[in-house]
PDB file of N, CA and C in Angstrom:
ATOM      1  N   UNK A   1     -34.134  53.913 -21.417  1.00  0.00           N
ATOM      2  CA  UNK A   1     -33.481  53.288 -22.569  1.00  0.00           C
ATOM      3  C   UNK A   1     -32.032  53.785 -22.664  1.00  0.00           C
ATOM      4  N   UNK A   2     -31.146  53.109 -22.912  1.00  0.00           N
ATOM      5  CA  UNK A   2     -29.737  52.908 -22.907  1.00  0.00           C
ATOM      6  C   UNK A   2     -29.475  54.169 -23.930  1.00  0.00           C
ATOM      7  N   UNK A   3     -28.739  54.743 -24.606  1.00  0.00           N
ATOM      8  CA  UNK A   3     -27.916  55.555 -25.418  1.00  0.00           C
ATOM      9  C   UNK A   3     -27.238  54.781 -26.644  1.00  0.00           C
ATOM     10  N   UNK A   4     -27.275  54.606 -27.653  1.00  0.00           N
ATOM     11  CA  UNK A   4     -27.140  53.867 -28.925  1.00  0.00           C
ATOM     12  C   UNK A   4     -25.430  53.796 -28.656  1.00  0.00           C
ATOM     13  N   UNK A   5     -24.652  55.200 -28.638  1.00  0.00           N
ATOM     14  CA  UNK A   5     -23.615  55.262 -28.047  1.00  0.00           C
ATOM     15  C   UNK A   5     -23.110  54.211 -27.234  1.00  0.00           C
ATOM     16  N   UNK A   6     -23.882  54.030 -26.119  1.00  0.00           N
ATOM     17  CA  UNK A   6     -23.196  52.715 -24.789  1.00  0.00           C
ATOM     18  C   UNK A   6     -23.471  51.448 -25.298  1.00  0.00           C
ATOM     19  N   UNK A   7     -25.097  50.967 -25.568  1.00  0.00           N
ATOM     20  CA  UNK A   7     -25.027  50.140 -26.130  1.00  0.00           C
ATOM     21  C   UNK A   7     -23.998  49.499 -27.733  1.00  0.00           C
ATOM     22  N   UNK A   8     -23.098  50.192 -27.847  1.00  0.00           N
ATOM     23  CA  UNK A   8     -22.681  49.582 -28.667  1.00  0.00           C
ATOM     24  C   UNK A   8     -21.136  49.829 -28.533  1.00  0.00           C
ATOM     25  N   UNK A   9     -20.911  50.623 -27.622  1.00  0.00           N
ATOM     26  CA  UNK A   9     -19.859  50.574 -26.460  1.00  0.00           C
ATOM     27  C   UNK A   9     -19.665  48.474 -26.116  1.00  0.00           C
ATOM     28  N   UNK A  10     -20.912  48.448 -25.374  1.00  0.00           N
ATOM     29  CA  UNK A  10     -21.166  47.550 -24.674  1.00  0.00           C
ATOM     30  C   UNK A  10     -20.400  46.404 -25.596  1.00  0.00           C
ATOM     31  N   UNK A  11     -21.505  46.236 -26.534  1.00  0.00           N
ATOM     32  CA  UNK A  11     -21.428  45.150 -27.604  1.00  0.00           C
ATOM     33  C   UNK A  11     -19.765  44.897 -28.040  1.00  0.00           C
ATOM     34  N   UNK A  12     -19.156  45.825 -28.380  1.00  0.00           N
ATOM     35  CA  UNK A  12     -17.975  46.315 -28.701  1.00  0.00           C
ATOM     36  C   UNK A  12     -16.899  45.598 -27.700  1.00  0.00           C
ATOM     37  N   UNK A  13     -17.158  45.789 -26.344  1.00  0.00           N
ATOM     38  CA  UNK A  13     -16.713  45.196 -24.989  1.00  0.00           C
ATOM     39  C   UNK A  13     -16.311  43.719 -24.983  1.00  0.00           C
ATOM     40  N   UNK A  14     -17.468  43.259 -25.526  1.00  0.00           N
ATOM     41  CA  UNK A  14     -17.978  42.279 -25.239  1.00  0.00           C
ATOM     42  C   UNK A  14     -17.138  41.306 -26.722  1.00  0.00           C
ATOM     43  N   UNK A  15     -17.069  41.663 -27.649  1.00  0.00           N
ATOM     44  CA  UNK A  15     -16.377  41.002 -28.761  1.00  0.00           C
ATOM     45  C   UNK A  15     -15.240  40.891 -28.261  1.00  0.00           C
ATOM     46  N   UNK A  16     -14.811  42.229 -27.538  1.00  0.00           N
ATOM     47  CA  UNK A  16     -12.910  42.076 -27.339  1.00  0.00           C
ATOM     48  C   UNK A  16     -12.666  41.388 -26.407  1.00  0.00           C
ATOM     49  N   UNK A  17     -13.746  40.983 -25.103  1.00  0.00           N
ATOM     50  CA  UNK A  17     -13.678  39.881 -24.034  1.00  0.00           C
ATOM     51  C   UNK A  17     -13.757  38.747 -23.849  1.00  0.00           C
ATOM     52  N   UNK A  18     -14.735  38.600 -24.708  1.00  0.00           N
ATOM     53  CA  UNK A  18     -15.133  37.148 -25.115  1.00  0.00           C
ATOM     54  C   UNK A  18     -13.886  35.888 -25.641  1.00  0.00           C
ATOM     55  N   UNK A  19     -13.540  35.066 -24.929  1.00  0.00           N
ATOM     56  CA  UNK A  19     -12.141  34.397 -25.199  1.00  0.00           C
ATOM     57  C   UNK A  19     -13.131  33.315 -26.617  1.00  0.00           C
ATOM     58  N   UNK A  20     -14.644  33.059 -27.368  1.00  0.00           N
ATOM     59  CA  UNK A  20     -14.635  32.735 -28.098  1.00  0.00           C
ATOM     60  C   UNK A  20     -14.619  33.792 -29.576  1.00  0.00           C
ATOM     61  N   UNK A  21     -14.388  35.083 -29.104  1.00  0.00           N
ATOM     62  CA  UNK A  21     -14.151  35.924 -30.433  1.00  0.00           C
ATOM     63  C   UNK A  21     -12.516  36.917 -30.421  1.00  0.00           C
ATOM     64  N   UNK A  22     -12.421  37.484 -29.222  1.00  0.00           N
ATOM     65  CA  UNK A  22     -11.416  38.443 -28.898  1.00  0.00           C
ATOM     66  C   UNK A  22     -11.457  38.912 -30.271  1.00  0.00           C
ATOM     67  N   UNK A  23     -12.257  39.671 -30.596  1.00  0.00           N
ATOM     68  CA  UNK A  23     -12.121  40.128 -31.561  1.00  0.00           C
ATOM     69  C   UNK A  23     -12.140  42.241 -31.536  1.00  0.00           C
ATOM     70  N   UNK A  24     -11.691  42.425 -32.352  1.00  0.00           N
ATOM     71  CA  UNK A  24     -11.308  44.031 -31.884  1.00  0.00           C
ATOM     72  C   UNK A  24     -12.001  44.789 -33.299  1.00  0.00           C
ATOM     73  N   UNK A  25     -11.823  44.351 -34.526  1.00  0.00           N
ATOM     74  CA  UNK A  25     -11.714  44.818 -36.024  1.00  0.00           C
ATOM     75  C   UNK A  25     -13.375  45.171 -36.703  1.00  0.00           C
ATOM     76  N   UNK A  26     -14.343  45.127 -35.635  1.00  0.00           N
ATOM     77  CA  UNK A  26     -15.460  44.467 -36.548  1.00  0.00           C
ATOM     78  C   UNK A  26     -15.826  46.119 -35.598  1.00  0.00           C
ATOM     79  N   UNK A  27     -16.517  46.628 -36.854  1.00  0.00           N
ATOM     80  CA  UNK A  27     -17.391  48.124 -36.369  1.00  0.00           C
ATOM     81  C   UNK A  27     -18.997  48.096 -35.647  1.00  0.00           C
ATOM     82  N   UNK A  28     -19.131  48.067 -34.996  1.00  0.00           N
ATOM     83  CA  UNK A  28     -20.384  48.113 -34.200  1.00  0.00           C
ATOM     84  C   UNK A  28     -20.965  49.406 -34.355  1.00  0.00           C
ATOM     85  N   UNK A  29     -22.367  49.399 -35.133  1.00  0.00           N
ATOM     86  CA  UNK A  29     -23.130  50.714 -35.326  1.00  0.00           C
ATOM     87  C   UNK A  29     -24.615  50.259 -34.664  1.00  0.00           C
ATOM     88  N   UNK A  30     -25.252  50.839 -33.898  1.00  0.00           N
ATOM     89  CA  UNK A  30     -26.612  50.903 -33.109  1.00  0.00           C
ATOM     90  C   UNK A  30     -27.722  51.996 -33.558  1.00  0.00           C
ATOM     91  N   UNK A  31     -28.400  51.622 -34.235  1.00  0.00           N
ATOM     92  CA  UNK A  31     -29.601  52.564 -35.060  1.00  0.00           C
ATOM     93  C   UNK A  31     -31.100  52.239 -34.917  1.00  0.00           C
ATOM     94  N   UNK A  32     -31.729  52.760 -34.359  1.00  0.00           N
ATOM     95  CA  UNK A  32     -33.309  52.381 -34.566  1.00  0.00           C
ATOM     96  C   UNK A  32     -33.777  51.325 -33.915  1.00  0.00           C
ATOM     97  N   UNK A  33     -33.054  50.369 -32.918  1.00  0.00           N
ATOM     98  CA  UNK A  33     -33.345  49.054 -32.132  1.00  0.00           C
ATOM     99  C   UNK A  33     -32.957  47.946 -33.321  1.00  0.00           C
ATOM    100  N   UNK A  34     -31.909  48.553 -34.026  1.00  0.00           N
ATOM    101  CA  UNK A  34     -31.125  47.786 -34.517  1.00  0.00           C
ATOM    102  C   UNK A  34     -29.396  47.899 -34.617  1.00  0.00           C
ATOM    103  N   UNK A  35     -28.964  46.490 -34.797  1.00  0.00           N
ATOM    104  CA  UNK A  35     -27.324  46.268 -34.224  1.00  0.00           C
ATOM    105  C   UNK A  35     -26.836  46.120 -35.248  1.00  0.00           C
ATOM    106  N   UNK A  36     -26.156  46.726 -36.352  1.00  0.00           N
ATOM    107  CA  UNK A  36     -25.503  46.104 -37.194  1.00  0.00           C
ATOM    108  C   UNK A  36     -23.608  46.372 -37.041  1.00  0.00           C
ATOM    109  N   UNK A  37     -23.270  44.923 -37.295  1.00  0.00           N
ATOM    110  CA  UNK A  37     -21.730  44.661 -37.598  1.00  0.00           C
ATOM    111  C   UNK A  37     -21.486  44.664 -38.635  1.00  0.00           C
ATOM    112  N   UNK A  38     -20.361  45.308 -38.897  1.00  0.00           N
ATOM    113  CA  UNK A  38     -19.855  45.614 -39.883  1.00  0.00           C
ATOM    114  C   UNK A  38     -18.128  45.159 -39.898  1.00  0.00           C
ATOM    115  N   UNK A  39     -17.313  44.422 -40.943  1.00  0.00           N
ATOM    116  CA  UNK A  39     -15.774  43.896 -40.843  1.00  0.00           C
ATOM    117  C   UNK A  39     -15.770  43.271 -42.233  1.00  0.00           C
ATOM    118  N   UNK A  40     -14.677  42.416 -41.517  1.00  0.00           N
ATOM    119  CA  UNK A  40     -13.908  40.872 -42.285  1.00  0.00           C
ATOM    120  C   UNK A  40     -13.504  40.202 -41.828  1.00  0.00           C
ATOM    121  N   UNK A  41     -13.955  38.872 -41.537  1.00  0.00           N
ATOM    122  CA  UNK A  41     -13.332  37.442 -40.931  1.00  0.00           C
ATOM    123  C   UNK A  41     -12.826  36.911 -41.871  1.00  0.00           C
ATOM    124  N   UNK A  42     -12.211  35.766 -41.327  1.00  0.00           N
ATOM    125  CA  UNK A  42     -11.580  34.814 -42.051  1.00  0.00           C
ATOM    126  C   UNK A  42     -12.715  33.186 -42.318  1.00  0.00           C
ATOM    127  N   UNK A  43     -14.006  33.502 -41.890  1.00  0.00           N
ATOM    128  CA  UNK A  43     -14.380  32.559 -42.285  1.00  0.00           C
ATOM    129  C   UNK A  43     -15.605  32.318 -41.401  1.00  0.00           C
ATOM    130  N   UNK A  44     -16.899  31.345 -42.245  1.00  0.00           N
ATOM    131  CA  UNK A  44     -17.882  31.527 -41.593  1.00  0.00           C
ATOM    132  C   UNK A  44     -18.535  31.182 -40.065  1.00  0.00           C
ATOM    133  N   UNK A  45     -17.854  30.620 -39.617  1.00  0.00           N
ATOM    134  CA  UNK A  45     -17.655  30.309 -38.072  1.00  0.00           C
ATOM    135  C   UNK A  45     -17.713  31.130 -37.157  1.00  0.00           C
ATOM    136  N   UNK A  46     -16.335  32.155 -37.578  1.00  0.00           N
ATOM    137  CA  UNK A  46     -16.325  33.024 -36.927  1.00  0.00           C
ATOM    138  C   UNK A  46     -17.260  34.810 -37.200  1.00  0.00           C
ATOM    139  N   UNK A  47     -18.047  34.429 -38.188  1.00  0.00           N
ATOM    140  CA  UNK A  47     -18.494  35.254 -38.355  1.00  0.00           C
ATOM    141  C   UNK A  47     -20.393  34.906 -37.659  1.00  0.00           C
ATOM    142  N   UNK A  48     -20.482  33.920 -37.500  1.00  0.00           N
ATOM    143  CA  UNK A  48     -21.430  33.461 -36.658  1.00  0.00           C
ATOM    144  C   UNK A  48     -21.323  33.271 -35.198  1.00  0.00           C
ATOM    145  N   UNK A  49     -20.077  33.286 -34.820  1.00  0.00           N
ATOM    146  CA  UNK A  49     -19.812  33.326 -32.893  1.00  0.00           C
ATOM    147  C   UNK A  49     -19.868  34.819 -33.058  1.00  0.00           C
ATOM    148  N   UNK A  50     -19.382  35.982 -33.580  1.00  0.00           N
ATOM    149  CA  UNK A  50     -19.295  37.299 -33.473  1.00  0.00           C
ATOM    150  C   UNK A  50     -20.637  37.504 -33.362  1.00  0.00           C
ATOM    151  N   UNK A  51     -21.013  37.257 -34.228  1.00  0.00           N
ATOM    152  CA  UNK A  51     -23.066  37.382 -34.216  1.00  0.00           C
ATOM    153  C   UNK A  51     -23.312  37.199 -32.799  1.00  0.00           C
ATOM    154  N   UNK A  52     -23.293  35.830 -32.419  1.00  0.00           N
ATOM    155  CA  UNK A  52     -23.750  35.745 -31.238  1.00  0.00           C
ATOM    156  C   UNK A  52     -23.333  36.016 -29.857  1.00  0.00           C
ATOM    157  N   UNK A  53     -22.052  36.751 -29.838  1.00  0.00           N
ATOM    158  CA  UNK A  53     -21.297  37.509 -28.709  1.00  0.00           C
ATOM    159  C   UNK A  53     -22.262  38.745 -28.770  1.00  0.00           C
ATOM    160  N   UNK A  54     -22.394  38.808 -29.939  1.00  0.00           N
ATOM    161  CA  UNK A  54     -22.886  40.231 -29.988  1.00  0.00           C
ATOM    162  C   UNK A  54     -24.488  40.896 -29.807  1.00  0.00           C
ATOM    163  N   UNK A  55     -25.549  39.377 -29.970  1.00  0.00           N
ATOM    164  CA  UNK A  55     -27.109  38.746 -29.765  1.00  0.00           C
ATOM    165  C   UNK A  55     -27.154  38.993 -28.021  1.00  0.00           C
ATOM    166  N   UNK A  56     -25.605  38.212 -27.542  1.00  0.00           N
ATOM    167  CA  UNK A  56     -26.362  38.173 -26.036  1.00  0.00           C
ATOM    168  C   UNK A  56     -25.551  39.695 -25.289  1.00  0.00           C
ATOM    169  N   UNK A  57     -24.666  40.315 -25.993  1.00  0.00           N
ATOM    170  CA  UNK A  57     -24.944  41.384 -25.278  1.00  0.00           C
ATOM    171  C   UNK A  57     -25.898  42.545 -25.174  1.00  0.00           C
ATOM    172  N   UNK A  58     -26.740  42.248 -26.428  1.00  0.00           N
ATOM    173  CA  UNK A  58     -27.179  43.293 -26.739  1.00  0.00           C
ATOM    174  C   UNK A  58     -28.309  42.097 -27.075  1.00  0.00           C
ATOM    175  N   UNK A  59     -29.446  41.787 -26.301  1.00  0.00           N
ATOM    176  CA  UNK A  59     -30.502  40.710 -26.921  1.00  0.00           C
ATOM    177  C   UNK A  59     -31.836  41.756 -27.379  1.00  0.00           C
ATOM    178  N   UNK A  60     -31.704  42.957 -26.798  1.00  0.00           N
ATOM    179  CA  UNK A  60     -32.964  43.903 -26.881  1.00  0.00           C
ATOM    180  C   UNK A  60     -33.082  44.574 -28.462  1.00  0.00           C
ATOM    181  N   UNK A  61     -32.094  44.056 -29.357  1.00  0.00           N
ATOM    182  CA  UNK A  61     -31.859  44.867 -30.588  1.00  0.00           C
ATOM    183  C   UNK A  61     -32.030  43.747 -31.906  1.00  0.00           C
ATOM    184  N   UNK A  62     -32.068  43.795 -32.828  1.00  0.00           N
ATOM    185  CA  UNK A  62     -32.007  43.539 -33.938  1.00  0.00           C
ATOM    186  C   UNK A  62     -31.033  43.244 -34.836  1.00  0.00           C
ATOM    187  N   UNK A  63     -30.336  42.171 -34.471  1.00  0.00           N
ATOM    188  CA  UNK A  63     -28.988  42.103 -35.217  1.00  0.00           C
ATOM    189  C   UNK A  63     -28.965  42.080 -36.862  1.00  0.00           C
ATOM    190  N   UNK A  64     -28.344  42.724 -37.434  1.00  0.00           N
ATOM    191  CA  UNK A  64     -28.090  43.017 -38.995  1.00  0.00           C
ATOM    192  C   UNK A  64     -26.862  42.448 -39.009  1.00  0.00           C
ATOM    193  N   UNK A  65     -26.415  41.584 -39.418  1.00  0.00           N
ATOM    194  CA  UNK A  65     -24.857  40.951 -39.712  1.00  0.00           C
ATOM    195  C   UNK A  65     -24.219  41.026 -40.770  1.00  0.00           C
ATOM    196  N   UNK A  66     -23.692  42.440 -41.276  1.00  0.00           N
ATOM    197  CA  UNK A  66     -22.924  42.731 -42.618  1.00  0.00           C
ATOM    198  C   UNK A  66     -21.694  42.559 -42.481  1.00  0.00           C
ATOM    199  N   UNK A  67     -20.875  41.550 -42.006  1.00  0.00           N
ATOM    200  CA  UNK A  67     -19.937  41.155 -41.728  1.00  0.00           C
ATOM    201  C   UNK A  67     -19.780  40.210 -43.098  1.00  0.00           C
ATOM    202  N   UNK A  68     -18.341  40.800 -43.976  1.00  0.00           N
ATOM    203  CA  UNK A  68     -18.297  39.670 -45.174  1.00  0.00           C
ATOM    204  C   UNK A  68     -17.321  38.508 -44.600  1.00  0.00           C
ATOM    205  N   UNK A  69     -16.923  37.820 -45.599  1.00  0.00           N
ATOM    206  CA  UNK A  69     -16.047  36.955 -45.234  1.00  0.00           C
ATOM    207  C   UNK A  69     -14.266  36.627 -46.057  1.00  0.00           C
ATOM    208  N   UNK A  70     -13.730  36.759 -46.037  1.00  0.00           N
ATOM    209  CA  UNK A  70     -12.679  37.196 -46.797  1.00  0.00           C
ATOM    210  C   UNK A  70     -12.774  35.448 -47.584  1.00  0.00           C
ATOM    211  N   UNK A  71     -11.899  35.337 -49.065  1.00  0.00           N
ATOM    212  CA  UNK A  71     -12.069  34.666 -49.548  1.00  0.00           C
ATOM    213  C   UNK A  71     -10.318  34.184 -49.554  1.00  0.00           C
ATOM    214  N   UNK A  72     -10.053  33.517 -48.354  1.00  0.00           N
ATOM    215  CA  UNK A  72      -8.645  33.244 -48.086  1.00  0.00           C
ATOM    216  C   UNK A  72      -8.051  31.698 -48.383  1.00  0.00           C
ATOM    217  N   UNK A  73      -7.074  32.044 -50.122  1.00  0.00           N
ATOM    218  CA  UNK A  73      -6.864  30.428 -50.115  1.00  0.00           C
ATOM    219  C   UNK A  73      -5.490  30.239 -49.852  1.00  0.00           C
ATOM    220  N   UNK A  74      -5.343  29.464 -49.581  1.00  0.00           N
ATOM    221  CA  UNK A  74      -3.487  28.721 -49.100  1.00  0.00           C
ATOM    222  C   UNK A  74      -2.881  28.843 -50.613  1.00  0.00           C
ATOM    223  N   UNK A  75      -1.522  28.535 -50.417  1.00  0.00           N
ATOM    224  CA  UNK A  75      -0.921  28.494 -51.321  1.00  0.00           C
ATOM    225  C   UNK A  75      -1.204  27.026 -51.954  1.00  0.00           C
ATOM    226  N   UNK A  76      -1.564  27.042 -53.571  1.00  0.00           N
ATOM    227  CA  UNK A  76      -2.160  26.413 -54.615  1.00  0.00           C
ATOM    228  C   UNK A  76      -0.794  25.578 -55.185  1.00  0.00           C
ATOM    229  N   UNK A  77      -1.251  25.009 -55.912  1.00  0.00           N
ATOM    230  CA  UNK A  77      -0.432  24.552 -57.404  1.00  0.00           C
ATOM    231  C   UNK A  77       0.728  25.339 -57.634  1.00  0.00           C
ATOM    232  N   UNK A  78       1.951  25.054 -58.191  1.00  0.00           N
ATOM    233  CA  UNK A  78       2.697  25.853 -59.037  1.00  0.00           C
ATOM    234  C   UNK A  78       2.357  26.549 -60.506  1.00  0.00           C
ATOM    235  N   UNK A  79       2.408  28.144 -60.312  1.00  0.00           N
ATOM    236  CA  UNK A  79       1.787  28.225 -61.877  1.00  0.00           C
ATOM    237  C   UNK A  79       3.103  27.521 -63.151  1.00  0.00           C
ATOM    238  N   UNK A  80       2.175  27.104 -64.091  1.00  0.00           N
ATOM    239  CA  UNK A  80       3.071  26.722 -64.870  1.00  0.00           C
ATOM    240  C   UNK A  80       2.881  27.335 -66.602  1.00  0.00           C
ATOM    241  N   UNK A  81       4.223  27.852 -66.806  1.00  0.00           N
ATOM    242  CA  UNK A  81       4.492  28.362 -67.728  1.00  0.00           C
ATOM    243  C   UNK A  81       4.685  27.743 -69.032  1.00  0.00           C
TER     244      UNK A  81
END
């Protein structure tokens, strides 16, 4: 059995390679034959491809996905006084 350490090395690898996440920001913790991510995206899409970059590197574990989602709005209305 792998080292919780590598395996999540691995996983970790694998977010920042992946040309559908390249993602770097999201904390990868490996506990008990379970995977949990931990961050902030910009939105639920991408917080479901991270999931699954992260399912097939690591398919032997238990993904926990505590990844929130930031609540990001464009610029609105003018306030008016």
């Amino acid at each position: 059995m792998e080292a919780p350490q590598y395996v999540a090395a691995r996983v970790q690898r694998a977010l920042a390679e992946d040309d559908r996440t390249n993602e770097l920001g999201i904390r990868v913790d490996v506990r008990g034959g379970q995977l949990f991510l931990r961050g902030q995206v910009s939105g639920d899409e991408r917080r479901l491809l991270i999931a699954d970059v992260a399912h097939e590197a690591a398919p032997e574990l238990t993904l926990r996905n505590e990844i929130t989602v930031l609540d990001i709005r464009g610029p609105g209305e003018e306030e008016r006084l």
